[in-house]
PDB file of N, CA and C in Angstrom:
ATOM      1  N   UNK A   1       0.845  -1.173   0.000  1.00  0.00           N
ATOM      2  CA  UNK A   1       0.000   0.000   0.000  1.00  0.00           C
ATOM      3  C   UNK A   1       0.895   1.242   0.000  1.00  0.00           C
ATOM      4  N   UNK A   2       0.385   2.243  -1.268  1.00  0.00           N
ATOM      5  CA  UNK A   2       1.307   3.427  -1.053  1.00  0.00           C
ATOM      6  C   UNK A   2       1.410   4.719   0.052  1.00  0.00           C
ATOM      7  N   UNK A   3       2.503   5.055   0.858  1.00  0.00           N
ATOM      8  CA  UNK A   3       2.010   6.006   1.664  1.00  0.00           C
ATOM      9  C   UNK A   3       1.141   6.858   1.099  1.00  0.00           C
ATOM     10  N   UNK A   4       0.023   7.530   1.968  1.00  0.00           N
ATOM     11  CA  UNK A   4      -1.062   8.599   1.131  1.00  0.00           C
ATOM     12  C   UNK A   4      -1.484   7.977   1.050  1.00  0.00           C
ATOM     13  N   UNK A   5      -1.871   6.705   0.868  1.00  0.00           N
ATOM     14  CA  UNK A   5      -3.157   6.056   0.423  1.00  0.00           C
ATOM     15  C   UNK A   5      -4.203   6.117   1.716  1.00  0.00           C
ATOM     16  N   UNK A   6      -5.803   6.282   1.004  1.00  0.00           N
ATOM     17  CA  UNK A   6      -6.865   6.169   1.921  1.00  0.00           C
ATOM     18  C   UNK A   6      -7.179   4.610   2.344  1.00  0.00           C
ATOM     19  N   UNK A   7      -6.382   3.700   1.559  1.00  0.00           N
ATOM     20  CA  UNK A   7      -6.825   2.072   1.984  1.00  0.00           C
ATOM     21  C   UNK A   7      -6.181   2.117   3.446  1.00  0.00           C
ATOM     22  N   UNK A   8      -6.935   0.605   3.916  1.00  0.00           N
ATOM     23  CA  UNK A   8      -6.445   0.382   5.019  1.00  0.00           C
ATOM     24  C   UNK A   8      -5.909  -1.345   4.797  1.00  0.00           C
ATOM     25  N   UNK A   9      -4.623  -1.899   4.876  1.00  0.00           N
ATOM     26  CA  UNK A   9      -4.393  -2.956   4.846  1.00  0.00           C
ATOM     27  C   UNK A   9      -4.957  -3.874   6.270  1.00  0.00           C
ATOM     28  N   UNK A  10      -4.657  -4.950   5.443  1.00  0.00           N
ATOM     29  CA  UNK A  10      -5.042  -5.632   6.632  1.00  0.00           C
ATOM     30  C   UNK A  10      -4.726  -5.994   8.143  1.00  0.00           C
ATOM     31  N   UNK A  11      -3.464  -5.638   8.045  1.00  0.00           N
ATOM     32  CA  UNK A  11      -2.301  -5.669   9.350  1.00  0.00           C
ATOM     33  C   UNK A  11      -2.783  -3.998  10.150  1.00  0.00           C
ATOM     34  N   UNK A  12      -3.211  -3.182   9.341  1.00  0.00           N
ATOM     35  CA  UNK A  12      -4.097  -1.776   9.688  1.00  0.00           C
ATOM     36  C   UNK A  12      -5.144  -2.420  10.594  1.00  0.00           C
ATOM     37  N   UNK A  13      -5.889  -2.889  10.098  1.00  0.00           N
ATOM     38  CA  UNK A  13      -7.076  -2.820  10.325  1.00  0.00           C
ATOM     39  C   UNK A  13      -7.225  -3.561  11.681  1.00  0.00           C
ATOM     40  N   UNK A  14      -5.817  -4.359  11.876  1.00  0.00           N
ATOM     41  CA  UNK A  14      -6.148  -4.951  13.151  1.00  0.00           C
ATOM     42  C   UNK A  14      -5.535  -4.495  14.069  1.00  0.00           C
ATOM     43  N   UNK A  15      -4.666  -3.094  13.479  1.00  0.00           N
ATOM     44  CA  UNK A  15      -4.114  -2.954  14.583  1.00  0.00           C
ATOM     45  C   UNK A  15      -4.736  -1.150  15.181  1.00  0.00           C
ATOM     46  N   UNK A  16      -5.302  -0.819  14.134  1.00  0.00           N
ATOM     47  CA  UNK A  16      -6.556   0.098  14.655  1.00  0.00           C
ATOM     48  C   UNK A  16      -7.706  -0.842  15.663  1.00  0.00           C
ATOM     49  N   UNK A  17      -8.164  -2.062  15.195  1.00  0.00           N
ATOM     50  CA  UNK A  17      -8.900  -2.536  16.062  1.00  0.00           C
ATOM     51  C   UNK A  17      -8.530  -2.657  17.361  1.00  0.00           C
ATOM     52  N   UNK A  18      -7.632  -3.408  17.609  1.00  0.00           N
ATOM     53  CA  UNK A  18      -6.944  -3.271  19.075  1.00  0.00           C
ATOM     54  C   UNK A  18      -6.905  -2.024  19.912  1.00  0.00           C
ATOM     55  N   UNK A  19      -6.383  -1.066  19.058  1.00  0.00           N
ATOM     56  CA  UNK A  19      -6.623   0.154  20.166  1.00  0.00           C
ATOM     57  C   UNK A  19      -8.069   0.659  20.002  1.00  0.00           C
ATOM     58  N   UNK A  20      -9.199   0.136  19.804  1.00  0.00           N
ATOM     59  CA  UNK A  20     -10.684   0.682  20.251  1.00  0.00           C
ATOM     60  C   UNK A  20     -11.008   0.604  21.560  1.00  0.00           C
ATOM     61  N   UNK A  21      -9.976  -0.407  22.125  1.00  0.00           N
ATOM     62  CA  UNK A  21     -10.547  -0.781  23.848  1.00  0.00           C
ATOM     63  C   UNK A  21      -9.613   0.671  24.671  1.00  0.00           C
ATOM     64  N   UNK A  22      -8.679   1.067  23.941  1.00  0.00           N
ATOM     65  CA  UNK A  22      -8.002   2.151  24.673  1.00  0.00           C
ATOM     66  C   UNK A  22      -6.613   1.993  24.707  1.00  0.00           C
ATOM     67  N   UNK A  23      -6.154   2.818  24.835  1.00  0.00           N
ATOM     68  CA  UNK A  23      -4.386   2.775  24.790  1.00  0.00           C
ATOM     69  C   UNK A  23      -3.676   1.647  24.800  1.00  0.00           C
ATOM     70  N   UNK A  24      -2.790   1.236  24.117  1.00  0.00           N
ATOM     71  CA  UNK A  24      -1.760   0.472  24.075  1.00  0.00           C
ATOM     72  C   UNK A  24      -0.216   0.270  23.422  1.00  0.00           C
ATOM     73  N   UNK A  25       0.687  -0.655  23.991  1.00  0.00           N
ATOM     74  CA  UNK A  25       2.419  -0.354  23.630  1.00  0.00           C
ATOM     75  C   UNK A  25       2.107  -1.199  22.488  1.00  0.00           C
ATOM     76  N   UNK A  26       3.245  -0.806  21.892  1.00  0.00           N
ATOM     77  CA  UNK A  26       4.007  -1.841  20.773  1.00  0.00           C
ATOM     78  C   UNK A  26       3.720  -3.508  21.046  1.00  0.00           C
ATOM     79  N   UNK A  27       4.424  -3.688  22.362  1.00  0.00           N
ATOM     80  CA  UNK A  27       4.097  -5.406  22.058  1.00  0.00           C
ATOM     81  C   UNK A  27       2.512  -5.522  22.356  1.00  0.00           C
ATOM     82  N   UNK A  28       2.084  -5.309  23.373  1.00  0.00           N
ATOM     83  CA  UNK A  28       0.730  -5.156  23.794  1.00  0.00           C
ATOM     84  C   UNK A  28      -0.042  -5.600  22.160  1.00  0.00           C
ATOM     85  N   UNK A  29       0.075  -4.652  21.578  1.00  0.00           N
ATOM     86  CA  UNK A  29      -0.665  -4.342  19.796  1.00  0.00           C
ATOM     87  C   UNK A  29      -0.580  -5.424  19.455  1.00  0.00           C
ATOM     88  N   UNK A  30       0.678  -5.764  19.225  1.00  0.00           N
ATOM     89  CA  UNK A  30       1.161  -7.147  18.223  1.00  0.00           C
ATOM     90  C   UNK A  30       0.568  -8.226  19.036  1.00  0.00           C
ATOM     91  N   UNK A  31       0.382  -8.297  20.541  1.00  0.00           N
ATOM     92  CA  UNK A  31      -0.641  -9.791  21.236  1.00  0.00           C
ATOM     93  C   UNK A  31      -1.608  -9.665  20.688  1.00  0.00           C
ATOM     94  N   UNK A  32      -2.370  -8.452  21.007  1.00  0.00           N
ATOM     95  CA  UNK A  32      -3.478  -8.470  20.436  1.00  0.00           C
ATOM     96  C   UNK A  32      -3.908  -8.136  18.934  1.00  0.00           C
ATOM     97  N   UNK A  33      -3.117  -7.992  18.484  1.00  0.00           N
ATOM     98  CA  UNK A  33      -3.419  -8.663  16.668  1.00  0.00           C
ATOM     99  C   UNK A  33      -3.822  -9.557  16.593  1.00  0.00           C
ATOM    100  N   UNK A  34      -2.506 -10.717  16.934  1.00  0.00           N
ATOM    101  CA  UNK A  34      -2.197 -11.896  16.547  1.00  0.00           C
ATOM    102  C   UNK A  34      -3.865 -12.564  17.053  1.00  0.00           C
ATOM    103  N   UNK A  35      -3.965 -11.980  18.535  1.00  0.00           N
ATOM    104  CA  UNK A  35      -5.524 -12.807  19.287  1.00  0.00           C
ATOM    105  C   UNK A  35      -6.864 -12.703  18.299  1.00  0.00           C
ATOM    106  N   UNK A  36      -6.928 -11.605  17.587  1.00  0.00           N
ATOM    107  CA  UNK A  36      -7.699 -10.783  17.004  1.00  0.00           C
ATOM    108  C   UNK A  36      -8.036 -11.666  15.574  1.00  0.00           C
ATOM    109  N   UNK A  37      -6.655 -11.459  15.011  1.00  0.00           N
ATOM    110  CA  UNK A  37      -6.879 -12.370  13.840  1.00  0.00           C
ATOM    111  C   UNK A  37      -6.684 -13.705  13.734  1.00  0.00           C
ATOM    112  N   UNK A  38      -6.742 -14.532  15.054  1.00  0.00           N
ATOM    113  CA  UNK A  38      -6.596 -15.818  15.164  1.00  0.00           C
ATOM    114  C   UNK A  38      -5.249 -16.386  14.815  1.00  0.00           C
ATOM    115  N   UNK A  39      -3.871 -15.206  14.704  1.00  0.00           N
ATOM    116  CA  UNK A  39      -2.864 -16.144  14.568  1.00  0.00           C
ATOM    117  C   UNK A  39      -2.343 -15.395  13.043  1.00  0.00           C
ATOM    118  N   UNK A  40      -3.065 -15.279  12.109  1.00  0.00           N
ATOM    119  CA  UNK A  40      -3.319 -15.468  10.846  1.00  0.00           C
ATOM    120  C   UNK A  40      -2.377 -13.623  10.820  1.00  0.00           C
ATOM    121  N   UNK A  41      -2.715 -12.714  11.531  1.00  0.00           N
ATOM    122  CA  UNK A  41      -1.447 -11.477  11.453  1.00  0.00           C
ATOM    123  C   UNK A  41      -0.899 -11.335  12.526  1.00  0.00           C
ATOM    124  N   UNK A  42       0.725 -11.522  12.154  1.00  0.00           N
ATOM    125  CA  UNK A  42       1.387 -11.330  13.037  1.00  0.00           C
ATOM    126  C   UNK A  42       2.728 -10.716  12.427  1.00  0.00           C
ATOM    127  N   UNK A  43       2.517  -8.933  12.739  1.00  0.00           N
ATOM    128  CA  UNK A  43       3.777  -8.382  11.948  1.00  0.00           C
ATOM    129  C   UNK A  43       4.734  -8.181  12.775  1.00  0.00           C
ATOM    130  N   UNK A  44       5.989  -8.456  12.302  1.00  0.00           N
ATOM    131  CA  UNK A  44       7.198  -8.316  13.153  1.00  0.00           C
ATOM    132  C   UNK A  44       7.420  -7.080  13.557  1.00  0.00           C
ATOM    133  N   UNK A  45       8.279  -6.525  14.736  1.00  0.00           N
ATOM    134  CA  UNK A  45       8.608  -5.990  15.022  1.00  0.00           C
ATOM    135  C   UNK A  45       8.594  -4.538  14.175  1.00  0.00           C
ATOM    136  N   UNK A  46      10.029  -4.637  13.149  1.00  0.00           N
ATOM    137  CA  UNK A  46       9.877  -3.464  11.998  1.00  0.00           C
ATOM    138  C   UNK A  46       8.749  -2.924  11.349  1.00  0.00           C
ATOM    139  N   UNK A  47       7.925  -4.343  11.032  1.00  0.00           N
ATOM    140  CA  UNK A  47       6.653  -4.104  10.248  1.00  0.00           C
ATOM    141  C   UNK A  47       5.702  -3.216  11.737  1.00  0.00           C
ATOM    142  N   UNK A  48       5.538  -3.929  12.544  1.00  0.00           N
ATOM    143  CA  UNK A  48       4.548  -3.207  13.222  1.00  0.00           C
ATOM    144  C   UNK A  48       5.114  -1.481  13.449  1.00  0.00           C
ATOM    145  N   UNK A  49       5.870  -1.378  13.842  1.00  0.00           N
ATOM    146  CA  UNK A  49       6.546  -0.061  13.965  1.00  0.00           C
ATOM    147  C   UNK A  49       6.323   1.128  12.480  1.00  0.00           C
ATOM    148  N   UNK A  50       6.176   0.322  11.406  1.00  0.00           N
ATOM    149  CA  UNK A  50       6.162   1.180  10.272  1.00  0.00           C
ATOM    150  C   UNK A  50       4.650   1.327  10.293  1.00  0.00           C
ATOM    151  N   UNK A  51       3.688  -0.109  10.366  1.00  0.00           N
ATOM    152  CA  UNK A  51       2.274   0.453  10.326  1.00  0.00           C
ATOM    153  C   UNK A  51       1.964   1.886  11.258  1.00  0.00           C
ATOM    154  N   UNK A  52       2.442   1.480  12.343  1.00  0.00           N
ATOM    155  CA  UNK A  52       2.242   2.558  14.007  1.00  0.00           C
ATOM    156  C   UNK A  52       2.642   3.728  13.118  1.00  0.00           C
ATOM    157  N   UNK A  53       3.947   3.910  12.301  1.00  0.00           N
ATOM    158  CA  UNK A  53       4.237   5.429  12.051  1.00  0.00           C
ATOM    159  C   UNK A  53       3.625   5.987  10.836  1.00  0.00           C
ATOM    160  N   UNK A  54       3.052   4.925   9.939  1.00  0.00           N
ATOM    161  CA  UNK A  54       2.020   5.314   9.119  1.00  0.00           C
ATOM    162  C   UNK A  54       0.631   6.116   8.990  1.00  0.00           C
ATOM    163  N   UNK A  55       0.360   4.717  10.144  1.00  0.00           N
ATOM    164  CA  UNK A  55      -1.088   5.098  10.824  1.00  0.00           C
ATOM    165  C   UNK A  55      -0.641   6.635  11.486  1.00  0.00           C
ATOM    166  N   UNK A  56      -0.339   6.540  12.474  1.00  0.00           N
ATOM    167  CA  UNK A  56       0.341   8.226  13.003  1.00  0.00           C
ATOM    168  C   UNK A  56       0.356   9.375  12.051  1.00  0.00           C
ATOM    169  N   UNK A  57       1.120   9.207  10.989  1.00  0.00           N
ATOM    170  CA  UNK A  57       1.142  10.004   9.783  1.00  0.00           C
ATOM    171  C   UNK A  57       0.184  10.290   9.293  1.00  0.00           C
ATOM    172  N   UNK A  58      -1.076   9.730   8.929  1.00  0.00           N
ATOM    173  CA  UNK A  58      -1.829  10.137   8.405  1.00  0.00           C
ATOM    174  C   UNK A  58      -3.583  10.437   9.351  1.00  0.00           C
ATOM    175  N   UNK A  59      -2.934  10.990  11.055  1.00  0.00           N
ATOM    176  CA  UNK A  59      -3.761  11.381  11.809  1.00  0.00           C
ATOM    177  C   UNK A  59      -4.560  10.215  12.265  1.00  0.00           C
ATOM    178  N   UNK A  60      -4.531   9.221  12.188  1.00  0.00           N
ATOM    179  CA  UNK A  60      -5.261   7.719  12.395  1.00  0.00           C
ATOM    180  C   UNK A  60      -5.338   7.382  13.750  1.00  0.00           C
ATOM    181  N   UNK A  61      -3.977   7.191  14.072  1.00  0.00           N
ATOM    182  CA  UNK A  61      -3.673   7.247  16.100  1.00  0.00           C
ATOM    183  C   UNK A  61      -2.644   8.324  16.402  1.00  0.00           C
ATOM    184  N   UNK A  62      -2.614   8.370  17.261  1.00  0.00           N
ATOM    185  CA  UNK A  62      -1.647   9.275  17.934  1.00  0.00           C
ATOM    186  C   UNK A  62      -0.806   8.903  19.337  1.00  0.00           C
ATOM    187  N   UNK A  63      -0.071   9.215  19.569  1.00  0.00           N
ATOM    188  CA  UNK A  63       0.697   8.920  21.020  1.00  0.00           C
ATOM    189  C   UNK A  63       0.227   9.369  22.048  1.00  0.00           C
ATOM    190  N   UNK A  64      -0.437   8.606  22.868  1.00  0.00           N
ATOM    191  CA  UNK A  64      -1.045   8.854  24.051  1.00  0.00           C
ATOM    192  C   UNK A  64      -0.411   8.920  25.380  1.00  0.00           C
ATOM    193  N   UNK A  65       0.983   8.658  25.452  1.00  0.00           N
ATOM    194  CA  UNK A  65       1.734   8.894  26.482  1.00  0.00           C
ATOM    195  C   UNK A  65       3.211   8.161  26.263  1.00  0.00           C
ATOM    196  N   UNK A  66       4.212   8.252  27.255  1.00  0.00           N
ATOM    197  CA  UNK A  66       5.513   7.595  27.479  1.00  0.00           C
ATOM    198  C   UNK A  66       6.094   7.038  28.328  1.00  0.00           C
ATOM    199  N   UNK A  67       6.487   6.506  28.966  1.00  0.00           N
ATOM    200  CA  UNK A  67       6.533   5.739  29.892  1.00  0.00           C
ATOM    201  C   UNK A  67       8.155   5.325  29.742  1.00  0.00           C
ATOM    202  N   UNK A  68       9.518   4.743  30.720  1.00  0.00           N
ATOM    203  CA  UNK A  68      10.230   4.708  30.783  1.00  0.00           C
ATOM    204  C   UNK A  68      10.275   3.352  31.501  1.00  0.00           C
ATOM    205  N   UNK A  69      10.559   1.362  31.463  1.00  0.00           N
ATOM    206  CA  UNK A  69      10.367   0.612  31.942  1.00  0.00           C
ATOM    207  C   UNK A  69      11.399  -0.170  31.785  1.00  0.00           C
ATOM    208  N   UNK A  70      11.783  -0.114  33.121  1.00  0.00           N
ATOM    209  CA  UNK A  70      13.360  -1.296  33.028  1.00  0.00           C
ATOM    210  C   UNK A  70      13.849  -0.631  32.281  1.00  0.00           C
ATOM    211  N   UNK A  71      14.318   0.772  31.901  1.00  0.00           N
ATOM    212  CA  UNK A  71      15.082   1.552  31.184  1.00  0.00           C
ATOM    213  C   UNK A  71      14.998   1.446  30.010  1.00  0.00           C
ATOM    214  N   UNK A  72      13.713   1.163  29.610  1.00  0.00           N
ATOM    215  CA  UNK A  72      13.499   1.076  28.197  1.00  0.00           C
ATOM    216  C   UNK A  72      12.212   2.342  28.123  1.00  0.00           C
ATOM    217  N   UNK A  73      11.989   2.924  26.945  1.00  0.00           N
ATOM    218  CA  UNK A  73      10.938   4.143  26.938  1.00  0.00           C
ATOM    219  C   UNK A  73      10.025   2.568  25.874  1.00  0.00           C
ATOM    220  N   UNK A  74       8.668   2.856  26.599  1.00  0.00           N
ATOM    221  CA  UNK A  74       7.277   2.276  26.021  1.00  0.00           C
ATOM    222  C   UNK A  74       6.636   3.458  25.219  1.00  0.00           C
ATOM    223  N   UNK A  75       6.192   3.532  24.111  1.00  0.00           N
ATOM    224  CA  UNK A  75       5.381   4.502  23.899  1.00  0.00           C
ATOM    225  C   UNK A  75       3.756   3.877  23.277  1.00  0.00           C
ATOM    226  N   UNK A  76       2.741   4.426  23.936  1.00  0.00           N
ATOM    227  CA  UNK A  76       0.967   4.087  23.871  1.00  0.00           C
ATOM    228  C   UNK A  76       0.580   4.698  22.863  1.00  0.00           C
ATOM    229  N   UNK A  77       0.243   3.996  22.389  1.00  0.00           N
ATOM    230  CA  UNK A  77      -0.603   4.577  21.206  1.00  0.00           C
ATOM    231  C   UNK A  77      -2.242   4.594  21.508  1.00  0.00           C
ATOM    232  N   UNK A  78      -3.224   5.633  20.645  1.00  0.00           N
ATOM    233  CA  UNK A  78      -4.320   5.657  20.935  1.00  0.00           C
ATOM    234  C   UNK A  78      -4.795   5.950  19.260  1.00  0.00           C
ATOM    235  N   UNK A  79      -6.420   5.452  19.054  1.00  0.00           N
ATOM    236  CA  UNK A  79      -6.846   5.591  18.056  1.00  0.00           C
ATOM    237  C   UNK A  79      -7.800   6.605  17.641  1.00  0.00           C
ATOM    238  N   UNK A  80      -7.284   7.558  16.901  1.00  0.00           N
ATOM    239  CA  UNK A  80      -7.782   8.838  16.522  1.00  0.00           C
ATOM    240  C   UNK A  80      -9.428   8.824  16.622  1.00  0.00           C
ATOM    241  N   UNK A  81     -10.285  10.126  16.812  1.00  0.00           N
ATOM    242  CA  UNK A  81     -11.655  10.388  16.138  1.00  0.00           C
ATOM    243  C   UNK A  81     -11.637   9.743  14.552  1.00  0.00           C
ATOM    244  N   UNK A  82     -10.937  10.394  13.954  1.00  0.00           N
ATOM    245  CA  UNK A  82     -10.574  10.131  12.516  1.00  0.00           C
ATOM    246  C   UNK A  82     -10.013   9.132  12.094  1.00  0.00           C
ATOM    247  N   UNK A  83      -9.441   8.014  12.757  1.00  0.00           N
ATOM    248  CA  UNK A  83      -9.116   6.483  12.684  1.00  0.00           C
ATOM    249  C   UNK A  83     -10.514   5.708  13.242  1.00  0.00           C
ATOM    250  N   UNK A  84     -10.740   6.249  14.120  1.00  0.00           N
ATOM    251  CA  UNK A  84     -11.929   5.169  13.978  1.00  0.00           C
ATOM    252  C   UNK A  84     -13.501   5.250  13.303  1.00  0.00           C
ATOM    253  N   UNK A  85     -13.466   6.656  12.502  1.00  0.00           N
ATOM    254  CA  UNK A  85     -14.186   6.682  11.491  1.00  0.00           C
ATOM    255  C   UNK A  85     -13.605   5.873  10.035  1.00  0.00           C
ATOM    256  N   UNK A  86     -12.507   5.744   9.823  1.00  0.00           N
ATOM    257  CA  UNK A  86     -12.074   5.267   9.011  1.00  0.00           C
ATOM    258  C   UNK A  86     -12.179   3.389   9.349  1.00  0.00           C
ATOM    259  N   UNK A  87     -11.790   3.364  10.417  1.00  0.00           N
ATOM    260  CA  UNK A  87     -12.140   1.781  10.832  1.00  0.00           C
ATOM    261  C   UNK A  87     -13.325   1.101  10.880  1.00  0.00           C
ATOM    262  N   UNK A  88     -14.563   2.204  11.133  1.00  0.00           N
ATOM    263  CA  UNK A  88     -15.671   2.040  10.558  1.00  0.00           C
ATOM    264  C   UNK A  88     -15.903   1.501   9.225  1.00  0.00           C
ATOM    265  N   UNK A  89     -15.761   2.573   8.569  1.00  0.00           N
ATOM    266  CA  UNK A  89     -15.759   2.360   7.341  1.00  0.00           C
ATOM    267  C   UNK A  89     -15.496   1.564   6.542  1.00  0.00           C
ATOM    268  N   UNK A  90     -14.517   1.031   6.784  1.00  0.00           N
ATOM    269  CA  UNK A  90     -13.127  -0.112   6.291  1.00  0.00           C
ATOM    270  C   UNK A  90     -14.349  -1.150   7.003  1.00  0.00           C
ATOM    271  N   UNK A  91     -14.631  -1.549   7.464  1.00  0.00           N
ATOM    272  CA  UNK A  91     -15.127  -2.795   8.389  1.00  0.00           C
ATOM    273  C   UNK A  91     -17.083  -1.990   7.710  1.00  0.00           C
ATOM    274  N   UNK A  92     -17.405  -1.798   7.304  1.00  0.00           N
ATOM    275  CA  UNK A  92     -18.712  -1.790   6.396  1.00  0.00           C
ATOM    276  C   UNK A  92     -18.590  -2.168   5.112  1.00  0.00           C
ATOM    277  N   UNK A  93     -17.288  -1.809   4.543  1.00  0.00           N
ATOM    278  CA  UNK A  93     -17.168  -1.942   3.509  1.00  0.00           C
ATOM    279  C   UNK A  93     -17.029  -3.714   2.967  1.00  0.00           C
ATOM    280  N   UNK A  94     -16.426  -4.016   4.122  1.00  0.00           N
ATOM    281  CA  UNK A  94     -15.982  -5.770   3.980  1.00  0.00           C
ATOM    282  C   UNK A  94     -17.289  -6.336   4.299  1.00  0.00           C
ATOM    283  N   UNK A  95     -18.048  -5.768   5.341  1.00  0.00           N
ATOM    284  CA  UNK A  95     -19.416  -6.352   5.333  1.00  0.00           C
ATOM    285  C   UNK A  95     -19.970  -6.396   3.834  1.00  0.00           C
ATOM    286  N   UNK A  96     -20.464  -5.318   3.333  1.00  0.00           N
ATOM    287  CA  UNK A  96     -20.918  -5.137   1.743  1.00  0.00           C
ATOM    288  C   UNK A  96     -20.476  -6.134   1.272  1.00  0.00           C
ATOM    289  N   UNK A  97     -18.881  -5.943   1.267  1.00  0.00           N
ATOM    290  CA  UNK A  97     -18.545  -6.964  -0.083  1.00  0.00           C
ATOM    291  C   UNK A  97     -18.567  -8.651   0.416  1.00  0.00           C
ATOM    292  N   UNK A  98     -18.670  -8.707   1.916  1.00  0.00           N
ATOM    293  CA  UNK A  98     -19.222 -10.095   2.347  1.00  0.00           C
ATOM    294  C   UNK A  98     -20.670 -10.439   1.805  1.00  0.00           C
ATOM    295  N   UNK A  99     -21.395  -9.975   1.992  1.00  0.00           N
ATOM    296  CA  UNK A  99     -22.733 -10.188   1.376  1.00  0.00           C
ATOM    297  C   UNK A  99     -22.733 -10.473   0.040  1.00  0.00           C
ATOM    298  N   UNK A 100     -21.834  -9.848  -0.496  1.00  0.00           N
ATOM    299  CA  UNK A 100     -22.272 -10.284  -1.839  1.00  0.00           C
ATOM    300  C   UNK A 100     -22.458 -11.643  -2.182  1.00  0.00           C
ATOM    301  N   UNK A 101     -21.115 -12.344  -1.547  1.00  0.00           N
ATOM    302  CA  UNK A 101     -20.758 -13.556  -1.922  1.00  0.00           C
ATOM    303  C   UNK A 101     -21.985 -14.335  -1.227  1.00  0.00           C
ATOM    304  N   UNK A 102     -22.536 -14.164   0.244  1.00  0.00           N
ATOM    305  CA  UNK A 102     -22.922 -14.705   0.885  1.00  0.00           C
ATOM    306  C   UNK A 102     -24.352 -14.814   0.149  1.00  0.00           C
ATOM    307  N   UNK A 103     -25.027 -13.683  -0.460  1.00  0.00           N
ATOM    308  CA  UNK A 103     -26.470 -13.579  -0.632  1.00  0.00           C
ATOM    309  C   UNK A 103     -25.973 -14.627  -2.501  1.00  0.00           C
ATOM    310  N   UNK A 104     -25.129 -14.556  -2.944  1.00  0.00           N
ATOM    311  CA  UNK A 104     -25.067 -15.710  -4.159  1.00  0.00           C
ATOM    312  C   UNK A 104     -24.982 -16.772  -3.752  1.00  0.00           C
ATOM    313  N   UNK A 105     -24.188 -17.186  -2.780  1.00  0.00           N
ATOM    314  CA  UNK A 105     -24.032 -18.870  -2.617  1.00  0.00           C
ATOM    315  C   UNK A 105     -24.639 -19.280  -1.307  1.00  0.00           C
ATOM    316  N   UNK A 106     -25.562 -18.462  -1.131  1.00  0.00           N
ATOM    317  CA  UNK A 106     -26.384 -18.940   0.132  1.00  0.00           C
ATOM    318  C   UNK A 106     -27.646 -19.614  -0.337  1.00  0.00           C
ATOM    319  N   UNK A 107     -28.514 -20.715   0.074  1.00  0.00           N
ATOM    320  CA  UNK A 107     -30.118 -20.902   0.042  1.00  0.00           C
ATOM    321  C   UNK A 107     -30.615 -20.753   0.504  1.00  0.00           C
ATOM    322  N   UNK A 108     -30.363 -20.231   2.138  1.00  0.00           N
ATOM    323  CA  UNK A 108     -31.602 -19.954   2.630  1.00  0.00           C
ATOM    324  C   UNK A 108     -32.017 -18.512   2.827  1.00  0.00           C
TER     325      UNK A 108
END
């Protein structure tokens, strides 16, 4: 996906989902991906860090605080007004295009 783009990939989408319950770190995100999507996304380290500064970039989440632990800095992320209209969206849209398939190869 190109930066600037209005899509949301899929490794996005779960990791906007995760922060709907409220703030969370880096690894925190990546547990709860992985829980989220049953296993099925699980971005490494680099990768998650580039989604986080993507998403960030284009007003989606933002940094909700910092924290300093065992001498390491944690930083929380939180999910924008404007990310989770977009996560909306993104997640209606897959409904739609679920139906389609569902209302063709369904009988009842």
């Amino acid at each position: 996906m190109p930066r600037g783009s209005d899509e949301v990939s899929e490794p996005m989408y779960y990791v906007l989902t995760a922060l709907l319950d409220g703030p969370l770190h880096g690894h925190a995100v990546m547990k709860v991906v992985a829980e989220l999507s049953g296993g099925r996304v699980k971005p490494s380290v680099g990768t998650l860090y580039g989604i986080l500064e993507r998403l960030n970039d284009r007003g989606l989440i933002a940094v909700d605080r910092e924290e300093t632990v065992n001498g390491r800095s944690r930083r929380y992320f939180r999910i924008s007004e404007t990310g989770q209209s977009v996560l909306e969206a993104e997640a209606r849209r897959m409904q739609q295009a679920a139906a389609l398939v569902i209302k063709r190869t369904s009988y009842a």
